[in-house]
Protein backbone atom coordinates (compact mmCIF):
# COMPACT_ATOMS: atom_id res chain seq x y z
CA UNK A 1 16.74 -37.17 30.90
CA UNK A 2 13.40 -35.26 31.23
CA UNK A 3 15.85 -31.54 30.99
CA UNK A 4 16.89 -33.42 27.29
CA UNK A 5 13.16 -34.61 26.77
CA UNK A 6 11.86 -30.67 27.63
CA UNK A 7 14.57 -29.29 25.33
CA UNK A 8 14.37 -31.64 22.33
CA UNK A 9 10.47 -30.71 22.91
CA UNK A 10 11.19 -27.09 22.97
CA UNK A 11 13.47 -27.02 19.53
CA UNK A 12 11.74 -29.02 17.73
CA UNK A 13 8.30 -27.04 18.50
CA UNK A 14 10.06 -23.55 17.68
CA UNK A 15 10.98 -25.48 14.37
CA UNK A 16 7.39 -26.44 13.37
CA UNK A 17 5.98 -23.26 13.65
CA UNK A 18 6.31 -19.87 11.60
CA UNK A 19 7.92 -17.23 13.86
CA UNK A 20 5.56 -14.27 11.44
CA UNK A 21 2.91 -15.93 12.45
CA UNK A 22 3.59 -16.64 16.44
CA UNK A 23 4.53 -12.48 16.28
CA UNK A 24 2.58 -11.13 13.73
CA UNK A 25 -0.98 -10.34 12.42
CA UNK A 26 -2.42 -11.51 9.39
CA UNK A 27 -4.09 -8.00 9.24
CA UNK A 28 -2.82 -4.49 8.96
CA UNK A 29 -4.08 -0.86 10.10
CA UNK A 30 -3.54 1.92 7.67
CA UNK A 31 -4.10 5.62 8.54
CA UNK A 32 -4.94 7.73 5.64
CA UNK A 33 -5.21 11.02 5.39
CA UNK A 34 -5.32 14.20 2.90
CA UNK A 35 -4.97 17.70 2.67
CA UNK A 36 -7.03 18.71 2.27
CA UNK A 37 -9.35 16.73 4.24
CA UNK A 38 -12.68 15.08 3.63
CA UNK A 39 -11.73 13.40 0.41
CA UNK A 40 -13.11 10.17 -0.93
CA UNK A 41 -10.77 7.17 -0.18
CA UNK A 42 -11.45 4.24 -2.93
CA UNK A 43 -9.77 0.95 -2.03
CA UNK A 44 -9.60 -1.75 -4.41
CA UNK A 45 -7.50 -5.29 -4.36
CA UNK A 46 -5.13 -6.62 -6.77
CA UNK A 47 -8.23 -8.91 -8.19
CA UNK A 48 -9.99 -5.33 -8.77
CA UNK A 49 -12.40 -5.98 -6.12
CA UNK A 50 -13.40 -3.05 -3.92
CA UNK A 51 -12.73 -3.54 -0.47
CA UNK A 52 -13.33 0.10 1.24
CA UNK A 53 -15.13 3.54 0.55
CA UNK A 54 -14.56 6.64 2.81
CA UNK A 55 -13.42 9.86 3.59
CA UNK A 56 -10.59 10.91 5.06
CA UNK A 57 -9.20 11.39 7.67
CA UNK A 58 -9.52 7.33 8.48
CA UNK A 59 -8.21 4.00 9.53
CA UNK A 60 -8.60 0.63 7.28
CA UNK A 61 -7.80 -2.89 8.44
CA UNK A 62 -6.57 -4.36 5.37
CA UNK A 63 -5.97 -8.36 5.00
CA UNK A 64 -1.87 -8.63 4.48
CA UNK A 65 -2.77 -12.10 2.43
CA UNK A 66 -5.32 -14.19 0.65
CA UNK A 67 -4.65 -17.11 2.36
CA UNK A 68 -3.13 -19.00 -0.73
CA UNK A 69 0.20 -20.10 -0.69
CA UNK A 70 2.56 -17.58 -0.64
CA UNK A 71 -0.59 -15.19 -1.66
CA UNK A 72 0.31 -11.51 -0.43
CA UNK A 73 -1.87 -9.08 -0.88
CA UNK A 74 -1.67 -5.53 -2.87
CA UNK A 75 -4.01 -2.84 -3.03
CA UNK A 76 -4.46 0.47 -5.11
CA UNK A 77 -5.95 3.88 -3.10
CA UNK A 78 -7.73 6.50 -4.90
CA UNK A 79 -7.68 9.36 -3.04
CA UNK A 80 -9.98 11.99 -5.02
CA UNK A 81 -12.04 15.57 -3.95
CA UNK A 82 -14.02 17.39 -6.20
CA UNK A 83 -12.14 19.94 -8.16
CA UNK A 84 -8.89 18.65 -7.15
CA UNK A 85 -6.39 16.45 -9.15
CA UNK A 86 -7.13 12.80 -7.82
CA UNK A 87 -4.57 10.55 -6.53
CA UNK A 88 -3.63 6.91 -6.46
CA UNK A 89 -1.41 5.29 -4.01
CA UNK A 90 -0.17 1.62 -4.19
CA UNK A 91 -0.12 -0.27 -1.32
CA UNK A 92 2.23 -3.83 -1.58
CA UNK A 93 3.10 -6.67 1.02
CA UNK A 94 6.79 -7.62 1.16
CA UNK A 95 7.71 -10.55 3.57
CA UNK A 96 9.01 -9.02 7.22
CA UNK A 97 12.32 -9.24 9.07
CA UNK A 98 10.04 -11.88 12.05
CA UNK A 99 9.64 -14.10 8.48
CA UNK A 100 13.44 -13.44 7.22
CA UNK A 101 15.20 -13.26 10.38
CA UNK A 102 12.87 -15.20 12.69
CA UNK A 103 12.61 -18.04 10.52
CA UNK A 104 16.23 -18.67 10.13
CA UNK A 105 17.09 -18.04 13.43
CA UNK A 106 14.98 -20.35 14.86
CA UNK A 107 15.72 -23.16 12.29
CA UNK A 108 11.93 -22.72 10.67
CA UNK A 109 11.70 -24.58 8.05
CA UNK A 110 8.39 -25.41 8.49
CA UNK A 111 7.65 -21.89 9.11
CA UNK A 112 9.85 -20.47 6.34
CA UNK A 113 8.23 -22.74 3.71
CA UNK A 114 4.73 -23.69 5.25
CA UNK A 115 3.19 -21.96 7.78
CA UNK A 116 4.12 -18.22 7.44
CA UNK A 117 3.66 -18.49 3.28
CA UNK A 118 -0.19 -19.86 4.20
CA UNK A 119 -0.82 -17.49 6.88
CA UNK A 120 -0.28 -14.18 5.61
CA UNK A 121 1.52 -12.71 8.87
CA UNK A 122 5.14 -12.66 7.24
CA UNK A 123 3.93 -9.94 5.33
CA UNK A 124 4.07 -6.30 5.89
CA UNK A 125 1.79 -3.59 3.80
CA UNK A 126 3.97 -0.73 2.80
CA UNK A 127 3.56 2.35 2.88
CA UNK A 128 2.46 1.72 6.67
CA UNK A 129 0.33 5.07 6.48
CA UNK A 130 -0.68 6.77 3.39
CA UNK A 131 -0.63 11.02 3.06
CA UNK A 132 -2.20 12.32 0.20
CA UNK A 133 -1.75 15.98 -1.00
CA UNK A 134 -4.52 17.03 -3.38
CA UNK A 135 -3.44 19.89 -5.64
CA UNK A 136 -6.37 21.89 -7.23
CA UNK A 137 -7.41 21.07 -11.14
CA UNK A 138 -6.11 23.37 -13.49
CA UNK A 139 -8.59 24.31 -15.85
CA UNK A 140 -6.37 24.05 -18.43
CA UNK A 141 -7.62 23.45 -22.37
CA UNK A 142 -5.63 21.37 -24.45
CA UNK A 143 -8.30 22.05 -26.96
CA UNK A 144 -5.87 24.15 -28.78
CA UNK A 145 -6.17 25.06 -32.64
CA UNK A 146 -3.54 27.11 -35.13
CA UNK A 147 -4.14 30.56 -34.84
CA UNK A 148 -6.12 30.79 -31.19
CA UNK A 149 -4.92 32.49 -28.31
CA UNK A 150 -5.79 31.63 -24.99
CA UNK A 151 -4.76 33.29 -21.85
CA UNK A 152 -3.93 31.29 -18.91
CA UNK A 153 -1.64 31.30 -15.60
CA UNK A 154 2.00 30.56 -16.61
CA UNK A 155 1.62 27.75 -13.47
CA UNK A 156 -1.58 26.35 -15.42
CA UNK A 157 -0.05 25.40 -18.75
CA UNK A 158 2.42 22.07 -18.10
CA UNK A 159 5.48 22.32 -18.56
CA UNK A 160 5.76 20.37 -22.27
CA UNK A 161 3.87 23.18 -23.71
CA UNK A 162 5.58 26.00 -22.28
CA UNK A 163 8.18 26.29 -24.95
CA UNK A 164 5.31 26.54 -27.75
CA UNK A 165 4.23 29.84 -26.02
CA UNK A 166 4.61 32.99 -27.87
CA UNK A 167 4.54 36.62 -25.67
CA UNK A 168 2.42 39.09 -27.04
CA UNK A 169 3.72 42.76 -26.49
């Protein structure tokens, strides 16, 4: 009788709790880096709040949720050096295989449907590390008028304007 008593005590405590948040954290660390190096890192939240300023190389513990229901978070990274093209990186939360898999394993409904969706652990911020390559400003003018000529690197002018050239012999 107490084996049943342990085991009925066992399922149904695996069933009232979230296994995200038993495993997981309700934070995430992201590396960032760029090339080249010493750049300014801009974080801001979905609610355009900013929530980190930097240089890279660095590390940022970022929240995974808000803490409403079902509130994940997302985050944009501007990654920018001067004269250098700047660069913006979105970083999302998409629920985990411990929420997907763990929940329904286990039986969770309370998990599944309270617990992990409050907590903020089922979540998992992706990319998981962010690599920014800066490429160096063109100083390209668009500033261009009938009857001008402007000379510039055949890699400077973008590719939509390349067929409007005209080769002078």
């Amino acid at each position: 009788m107490k084996n049943n008593l342990k085991l009925f005590s066992l399922i149904l405590l695996v069933m009232l709790v979230g296994c995200a948040t038993i495993v997981g954290d309700k934070t995430q660390l992201i590396p960032i880096n760029s090339t080249p190096d010493s750049a300014t890192v801009l974080i801001t939240d979905e609610k355009g709040a900013q929530v980190f300023k930097g240089q890279t190389p660095t590390s940022v513990t970022l929240q995974k949720s808000d803490g409403s229901y079902w509130g994940k978070k997302s985050y944009s990274i501007v990654i920018s050096k001067e004269g250098y093209d700047p660069q913006t990186i979105s970083l999302t939360a998409s629920p985990n295989g411990w929420y997907i898999a763990g929940n329904l394993v286990f039986g969770g409904l309370i998990g599944w449907f309270i617990v992990d969706p409050f907590n903020g652990a089922m979540y998992t911020l992706s990319p998981e590390q962010v690599t920014a390559s800066l490429g160096k400003q063109s100083s390209f003018n668009n500033n261009f008028s009938e009857g001008t000529i402007s000379v510039v690197l055949l890699e400077n002018v973008p590719r939509q304007l390349r067929d409007k050239m005209v080769r002078i012999q």
